[in-house]
Protein backbone atom coordinates (compact mmCIF):
# COMPACT_ATOMS: atom_id res chain seq x y z
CA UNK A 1 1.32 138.61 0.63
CA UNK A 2 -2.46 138.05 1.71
CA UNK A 3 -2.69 135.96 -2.05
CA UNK A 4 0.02 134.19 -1.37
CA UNK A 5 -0.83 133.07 2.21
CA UNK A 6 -4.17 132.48 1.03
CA UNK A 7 -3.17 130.30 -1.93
CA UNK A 8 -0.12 128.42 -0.16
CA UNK A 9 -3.67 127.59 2.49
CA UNK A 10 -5.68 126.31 0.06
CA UNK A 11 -3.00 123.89 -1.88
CA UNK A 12 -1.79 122.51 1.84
CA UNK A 13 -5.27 121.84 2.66
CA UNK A 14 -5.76 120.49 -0.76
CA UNK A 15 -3.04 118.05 -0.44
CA UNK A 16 -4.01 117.14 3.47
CA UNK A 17 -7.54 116.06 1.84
CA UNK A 18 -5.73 114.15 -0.54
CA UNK A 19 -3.51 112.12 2.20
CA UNK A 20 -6.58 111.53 4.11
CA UNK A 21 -8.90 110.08 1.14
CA UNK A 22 -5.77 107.89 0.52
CA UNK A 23 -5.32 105.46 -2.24
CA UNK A 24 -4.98 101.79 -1.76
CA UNK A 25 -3.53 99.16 -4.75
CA UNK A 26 -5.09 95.99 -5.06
CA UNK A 27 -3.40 93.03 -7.11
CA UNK A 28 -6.33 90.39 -7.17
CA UNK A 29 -7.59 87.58 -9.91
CA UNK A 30 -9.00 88.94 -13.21
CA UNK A 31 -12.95 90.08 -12.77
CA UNK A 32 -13.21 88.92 -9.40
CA UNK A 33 -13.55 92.20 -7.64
CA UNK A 34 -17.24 93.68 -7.29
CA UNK A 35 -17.28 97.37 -9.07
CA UNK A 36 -20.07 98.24 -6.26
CA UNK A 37 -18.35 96.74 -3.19
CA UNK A 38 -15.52 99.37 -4.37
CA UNK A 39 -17.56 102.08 -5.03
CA UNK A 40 -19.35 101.70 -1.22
CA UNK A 41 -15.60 101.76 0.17
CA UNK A 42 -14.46 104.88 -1.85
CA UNK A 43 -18.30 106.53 -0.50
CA UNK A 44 -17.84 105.30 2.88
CA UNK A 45 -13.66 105.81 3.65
CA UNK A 46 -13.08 108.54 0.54
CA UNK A 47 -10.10 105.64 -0.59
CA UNK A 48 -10.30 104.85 -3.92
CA UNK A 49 -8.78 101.33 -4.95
CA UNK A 50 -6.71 100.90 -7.92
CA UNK A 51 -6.88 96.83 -9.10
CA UNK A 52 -4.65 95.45 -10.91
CA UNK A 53 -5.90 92.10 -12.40
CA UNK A 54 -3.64 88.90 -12.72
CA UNK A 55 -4.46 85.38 -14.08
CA UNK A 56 -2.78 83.23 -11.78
CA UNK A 57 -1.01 82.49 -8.22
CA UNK A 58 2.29 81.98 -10.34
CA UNK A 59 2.29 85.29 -12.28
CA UNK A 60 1.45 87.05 -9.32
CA UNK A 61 4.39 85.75 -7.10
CA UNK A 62 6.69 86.48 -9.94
CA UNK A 63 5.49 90.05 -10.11
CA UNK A 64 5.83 90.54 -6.52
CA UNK A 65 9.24 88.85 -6.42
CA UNK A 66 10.36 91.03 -8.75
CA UNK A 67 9.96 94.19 -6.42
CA UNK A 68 8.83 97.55 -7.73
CA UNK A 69 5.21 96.52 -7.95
CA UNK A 70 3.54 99.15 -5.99
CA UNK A 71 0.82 96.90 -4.96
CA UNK A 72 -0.84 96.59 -1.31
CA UNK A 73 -2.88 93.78 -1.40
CA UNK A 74 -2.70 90.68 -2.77
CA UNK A 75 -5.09 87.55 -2.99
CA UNK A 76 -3.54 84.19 -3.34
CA UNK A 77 -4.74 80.58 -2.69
CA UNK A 78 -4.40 79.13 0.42
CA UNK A 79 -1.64 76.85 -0.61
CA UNK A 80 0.35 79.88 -1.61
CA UNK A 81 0.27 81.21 1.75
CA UNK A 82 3.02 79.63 3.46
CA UNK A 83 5.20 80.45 0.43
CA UNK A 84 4.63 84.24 0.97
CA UNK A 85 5.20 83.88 4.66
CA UNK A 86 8.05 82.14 4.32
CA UNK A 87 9.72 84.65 1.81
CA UNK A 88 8.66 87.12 4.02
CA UNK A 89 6.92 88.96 0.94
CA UNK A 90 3.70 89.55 3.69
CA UNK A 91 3.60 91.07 6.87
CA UNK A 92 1.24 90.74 10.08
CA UNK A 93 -1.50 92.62 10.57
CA UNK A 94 -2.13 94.91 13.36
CA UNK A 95 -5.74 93.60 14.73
CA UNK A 96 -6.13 96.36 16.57
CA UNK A 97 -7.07 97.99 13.36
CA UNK A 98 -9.30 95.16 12.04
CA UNK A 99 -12.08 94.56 14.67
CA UNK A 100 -14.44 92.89 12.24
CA UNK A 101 -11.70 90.14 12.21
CA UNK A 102 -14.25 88.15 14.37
CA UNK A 103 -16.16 87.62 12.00
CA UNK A 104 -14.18 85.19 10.23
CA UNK A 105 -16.32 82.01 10.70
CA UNK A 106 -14.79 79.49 12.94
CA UNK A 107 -13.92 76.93 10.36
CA UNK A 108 -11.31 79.52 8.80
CA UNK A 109 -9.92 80.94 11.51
CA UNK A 110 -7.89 78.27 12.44
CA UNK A 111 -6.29 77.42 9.26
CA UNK A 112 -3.53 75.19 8.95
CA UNK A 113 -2.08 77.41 6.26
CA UNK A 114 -2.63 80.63 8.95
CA UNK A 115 -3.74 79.47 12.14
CA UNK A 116 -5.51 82.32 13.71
CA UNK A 117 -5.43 84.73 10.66
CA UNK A 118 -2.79 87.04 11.56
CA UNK A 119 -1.31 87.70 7.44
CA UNK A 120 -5.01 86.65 5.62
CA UNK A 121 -8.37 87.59 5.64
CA UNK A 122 -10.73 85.38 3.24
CA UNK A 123 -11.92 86.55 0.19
CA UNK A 124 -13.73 83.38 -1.39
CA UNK A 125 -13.48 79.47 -1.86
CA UNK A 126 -14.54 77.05 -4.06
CA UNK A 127 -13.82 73.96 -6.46
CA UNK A 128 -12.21 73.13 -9.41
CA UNK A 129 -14.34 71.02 -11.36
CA UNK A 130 -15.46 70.20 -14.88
CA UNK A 131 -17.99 72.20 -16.60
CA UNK A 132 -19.66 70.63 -20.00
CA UNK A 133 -22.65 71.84 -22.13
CA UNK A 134 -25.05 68.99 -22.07
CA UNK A 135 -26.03 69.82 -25.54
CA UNK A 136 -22.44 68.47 -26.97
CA UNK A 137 -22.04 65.35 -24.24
CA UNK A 138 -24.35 63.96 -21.93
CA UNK A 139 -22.57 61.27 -20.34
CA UNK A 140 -20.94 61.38 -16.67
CA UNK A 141 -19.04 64.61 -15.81
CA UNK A 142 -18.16 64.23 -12.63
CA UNK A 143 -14.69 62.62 -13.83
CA UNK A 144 -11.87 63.92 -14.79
CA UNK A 145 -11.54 61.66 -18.06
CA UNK A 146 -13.39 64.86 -19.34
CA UNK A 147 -10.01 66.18 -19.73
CA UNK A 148 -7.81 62.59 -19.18
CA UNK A 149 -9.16 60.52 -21.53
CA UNK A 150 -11.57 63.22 -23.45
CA UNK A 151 -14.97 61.46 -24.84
CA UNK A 152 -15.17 61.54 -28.79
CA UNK A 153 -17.87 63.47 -28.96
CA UNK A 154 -15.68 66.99 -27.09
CA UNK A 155 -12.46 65.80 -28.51
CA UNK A 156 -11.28 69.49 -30.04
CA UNK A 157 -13.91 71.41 -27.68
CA UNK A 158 -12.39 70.90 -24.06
CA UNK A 159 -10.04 73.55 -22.50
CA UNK A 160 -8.24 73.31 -19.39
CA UNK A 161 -7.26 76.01 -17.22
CA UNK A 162 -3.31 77.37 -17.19
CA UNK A 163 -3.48 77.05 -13.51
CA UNK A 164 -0.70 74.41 -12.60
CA UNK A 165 -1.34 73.03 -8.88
CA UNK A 166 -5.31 72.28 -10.17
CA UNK A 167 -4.33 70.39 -13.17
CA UNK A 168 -1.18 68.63 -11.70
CA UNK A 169 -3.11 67.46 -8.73
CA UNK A 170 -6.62 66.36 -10.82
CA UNK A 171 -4.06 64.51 -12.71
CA UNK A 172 -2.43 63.20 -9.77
CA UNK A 173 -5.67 61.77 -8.43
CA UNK A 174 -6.69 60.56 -11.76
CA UNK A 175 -3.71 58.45 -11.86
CA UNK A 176 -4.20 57.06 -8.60
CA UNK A 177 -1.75 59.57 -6.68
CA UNK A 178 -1.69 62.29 -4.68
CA UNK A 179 -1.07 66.44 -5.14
CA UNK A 180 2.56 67.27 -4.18
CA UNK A 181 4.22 64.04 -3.85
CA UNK A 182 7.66 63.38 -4.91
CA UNK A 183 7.29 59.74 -6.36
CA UNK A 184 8.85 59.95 -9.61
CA UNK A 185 6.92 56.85 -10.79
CA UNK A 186 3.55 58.34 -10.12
CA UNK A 187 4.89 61.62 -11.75
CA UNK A 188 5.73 60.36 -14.41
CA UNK A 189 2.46 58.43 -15.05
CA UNK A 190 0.68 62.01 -14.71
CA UNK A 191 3.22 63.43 -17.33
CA UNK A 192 2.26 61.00 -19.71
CA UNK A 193 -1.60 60.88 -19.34
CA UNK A 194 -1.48 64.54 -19.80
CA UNK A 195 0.90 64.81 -22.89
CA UNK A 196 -0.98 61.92 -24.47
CA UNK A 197 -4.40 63.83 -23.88
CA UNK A 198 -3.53 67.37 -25.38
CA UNK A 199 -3.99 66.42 -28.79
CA UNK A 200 -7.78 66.08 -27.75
CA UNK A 201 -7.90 69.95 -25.81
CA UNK A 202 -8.77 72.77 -28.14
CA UNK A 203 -6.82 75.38 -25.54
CA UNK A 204 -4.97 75.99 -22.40
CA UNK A 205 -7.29 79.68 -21.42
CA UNK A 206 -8.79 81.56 -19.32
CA UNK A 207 -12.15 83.44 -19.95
CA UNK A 208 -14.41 80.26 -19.52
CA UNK A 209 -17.28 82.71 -18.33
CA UNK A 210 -18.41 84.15 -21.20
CA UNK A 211 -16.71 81.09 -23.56
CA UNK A 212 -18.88 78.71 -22.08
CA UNK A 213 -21.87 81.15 -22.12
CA UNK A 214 -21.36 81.48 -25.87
CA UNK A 215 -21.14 78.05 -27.17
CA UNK A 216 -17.53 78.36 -27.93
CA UNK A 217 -15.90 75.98 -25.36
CA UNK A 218 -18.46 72.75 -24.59
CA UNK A 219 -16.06 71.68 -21.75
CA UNK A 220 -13.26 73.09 -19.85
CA UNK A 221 -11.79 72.46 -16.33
CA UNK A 222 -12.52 75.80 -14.30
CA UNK A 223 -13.57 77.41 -11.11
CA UNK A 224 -17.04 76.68 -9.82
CA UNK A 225 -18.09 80.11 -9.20
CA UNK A 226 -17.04 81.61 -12.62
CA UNK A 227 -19.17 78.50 -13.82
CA UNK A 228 -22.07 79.53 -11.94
CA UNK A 229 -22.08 82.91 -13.69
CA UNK A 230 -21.68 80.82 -17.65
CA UNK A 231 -24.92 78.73 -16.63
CA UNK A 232 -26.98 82.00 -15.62
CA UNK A 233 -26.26 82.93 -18.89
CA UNK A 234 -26.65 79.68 -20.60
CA UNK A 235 -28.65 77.36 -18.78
CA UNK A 236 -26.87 74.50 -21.14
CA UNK A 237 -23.70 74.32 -18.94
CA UNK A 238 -23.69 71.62 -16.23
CA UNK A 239 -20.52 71.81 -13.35
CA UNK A 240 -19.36 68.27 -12.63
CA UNK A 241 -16.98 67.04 -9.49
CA UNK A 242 -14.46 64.64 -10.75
CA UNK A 243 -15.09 61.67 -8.28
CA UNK A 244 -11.32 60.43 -8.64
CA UNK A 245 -10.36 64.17 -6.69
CA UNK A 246 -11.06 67.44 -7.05
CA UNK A 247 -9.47 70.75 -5.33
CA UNK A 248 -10.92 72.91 -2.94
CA UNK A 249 -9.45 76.20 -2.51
CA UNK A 250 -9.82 79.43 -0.79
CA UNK A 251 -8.14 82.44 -2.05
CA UNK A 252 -7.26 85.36 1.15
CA UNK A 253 -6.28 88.84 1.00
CA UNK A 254 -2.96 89.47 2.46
CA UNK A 255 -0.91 92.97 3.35
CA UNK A 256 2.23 92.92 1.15
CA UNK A 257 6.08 93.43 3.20
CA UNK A 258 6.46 96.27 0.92
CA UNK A 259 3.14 97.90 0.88
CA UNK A 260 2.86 101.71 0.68
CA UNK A 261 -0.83 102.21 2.12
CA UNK A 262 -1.06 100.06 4.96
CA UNK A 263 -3.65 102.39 7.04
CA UNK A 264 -5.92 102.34 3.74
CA UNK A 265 -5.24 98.56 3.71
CA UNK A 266 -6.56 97.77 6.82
CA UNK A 267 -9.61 99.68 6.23
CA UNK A 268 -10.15 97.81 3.64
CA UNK A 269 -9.38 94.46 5.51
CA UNK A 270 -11.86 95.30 8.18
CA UNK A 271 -14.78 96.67 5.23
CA UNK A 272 -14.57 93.47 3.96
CA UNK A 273 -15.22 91.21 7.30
CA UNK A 274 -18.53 92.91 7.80
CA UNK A 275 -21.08 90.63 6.53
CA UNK A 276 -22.88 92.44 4.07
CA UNK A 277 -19.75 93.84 2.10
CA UNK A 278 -18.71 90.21 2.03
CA UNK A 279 -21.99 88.94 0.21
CA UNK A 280 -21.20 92.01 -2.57
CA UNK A 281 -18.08 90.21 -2.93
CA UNK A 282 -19.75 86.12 -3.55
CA UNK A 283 -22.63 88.24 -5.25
CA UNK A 284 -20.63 89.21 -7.74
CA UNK A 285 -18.08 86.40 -8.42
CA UNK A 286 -20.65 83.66 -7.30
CA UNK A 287 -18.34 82.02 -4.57
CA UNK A 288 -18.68 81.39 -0.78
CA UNK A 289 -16.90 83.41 0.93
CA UNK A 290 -15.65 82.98 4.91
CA UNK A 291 -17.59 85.81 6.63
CA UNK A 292 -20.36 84.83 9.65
CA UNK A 293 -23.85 86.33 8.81
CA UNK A 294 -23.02 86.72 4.92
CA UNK A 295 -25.80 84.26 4.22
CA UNK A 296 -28.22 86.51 5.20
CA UNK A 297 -26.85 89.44 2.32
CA UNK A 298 -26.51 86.62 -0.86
CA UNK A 299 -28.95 86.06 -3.71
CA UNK A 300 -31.48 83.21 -3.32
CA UNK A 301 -30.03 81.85 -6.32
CA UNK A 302 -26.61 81.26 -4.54
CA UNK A 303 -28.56 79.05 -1.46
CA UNK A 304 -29.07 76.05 -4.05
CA UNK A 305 -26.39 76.87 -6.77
CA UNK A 306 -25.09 73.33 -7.37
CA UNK A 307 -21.83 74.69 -8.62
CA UNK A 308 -21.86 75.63 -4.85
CA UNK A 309 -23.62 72.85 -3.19
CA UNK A 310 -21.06 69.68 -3.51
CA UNK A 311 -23.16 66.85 -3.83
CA UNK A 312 -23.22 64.43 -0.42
CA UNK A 313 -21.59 61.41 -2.20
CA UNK A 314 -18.81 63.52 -3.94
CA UNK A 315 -17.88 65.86 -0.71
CA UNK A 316 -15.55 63.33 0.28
CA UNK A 317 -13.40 63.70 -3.09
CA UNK A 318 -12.72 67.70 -2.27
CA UNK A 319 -9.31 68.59 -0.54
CA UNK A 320 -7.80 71.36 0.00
CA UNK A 321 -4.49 71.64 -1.82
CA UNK A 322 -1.03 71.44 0.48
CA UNK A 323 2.14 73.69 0.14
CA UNK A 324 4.31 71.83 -2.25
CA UNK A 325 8.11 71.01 -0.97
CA UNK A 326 10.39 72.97 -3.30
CA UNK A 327 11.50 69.56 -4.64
CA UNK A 328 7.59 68.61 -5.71
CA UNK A 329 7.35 72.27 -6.93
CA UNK A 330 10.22 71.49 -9.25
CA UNK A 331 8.85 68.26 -11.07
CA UNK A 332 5.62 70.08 -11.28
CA UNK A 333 7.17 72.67 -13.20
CA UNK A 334 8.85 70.47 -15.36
CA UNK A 335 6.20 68.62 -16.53
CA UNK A 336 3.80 72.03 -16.80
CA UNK A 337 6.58 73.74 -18.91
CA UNK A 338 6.88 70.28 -21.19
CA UNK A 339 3.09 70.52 -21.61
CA UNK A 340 3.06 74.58 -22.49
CA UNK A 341 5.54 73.20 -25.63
């Protein structure tokens, strides 16, 4: 009976340990998570964090839509916020369990997408530009005609990035329009500039990171910071801010309706507001992030990166993308599933 006690002890204490180290499942962007920021988590809370990599704000809604996920956390741009709110996919967060959430600098607090933070805490932000190797084209690059109306000499070396709101609205702009309108006349334009320049594009991919750093791509539209990290490895590749427009974006954790570990979660929501655990996070992917007192943490390299540092007369070109209306949504899609074909 003694054995039996003792063993029945040691497998309830066992699985106690087990509840309290917790688990927490995080759905984020494809190798955009620092290995040691989760690794100083797991050592500092016992909470080890599963990630679960997507490619882009679409697949990830669909997934979550979907139901039976199992995630927690998930990271989506800040035009995709609304959307989650709205289909109720997120919940609030209970800031009595977050009291880094000061920390969030002053210029994201009050969002228009979520004004005051209550269902996101930032992760990073940063552009969508063009990135060319100067050894294949050394003309201008801060234009999107990179892509629009391709110069001969990257015809059949330029990709663009499957990521529909930044090409739609760098084609919008390029045409002399605007991201999420509804005028079919301008739409139209778009659709046609970018069916007529495909031929030129050698792919529609992600990857431009190591692509670019290898001499396989010699232009591509892509994110600034995963840029950043192709030029450290090949100082050949140049990031350029298309003057007609470019996006600005900031991508935000948020606690999911339907998440199973929400205690773990908001440990993990608070680590992640202290300043230095926020610089592991920029270290790593090579964006700004939204965390007061960061700067301090970050590389040397990062304080004059000029895939971080927008260029005085070209600031005025960045936006931050809007929340499309379901009817802009839908001629997006059309013309993004006519230029998949």
């Amino acid at each position: 009976m003694k054995k039996i006690l003792l063993t029945t002890a040691m497998t309830l204490a066992a699985a106690t340990m087990a509840q309290a180290e917790g688990e927490l499942q995080l759905f984020n962007w494809g190798d955009y998570t620092s290995p040691e920021l989760l690794e100083k988590f797991e050592a500092e809370t016992g909470i080890k964090v599963t990630v679960t990599d997507y490619d882009s704000n679409e697949t990830a809604m669909a997934k979550i839509e979907a139901g039976g996920h199992g995630y927690d956390l998930v990271v989506p741009s800040n035009s995709w916020v609304p959307i989650y709110v709205e289909k109720e996919l997120v919940q609030e967060f209970d800031l009595s369990k977050l009291p880094n959430h000061g920390n969030i600098a002053a210029e994201w607090l009050e969002s228009e997408y979520d004004p005051g933070r209550k269902y996101s805490v930032p992760w990073q932000w940063g552009s969508t530009g063009i990135a060319v190797n100067k050894t294949a084209y050394d003309g201008d690059i801060n234009t999107s005609a990179i892509f629009m109306d391709t110069p001969e000499a990257l015809v059949g070396k330029v990709n663009v990035t499957p990521e529909m709101n930044d090409v739609m609205s760098l084609a919008l702009w390029y045409v002399g329009g605007e991201p999420c309108t509804e005028d079919t006349e301008v739409l139209k334009k778009a659709r046609d500039a970018l069916m007529a320049a495909k031929p030129n594009w050698m792919s529609m991919d992600y990857g431009m990171t190591e692509k670019m750093a290898a001499n396989d791509v010699m232009a591509s539209v892509y994110w600034s910071g995963a840029i950043f990290r192709a030029r450290l490895k090949n100082a050949d590749v140049v990031y350029g801010y298309p003057k007609e427009g470019f996006p600005l974006w900031m991508d935000q954790v948020m606690l999911l309706s339907d998440a199973k570990n929400v205690e773990e979660a908001h440990k993990f929501l608070d680590f992640i507001m202290v300043p230095e655990n926020a610089a592991m996070i920029s270290s790593f992917a090579r964006y700004a992030n939204g965390i007061t007192g960061s700067d301090a943490f970050m590389p040397e390299d990062m304080k004059t990166a000029p895939e971080i540092i927008v260029p005085e007369e070209l600031k005025s070109a960045g936006h931050f993308l809007p929340t499309c209306s379901p009817k802009a949504q839908e001629y997006y899609t059309a013309i993004w599933t006519e230029l998949q074909k």
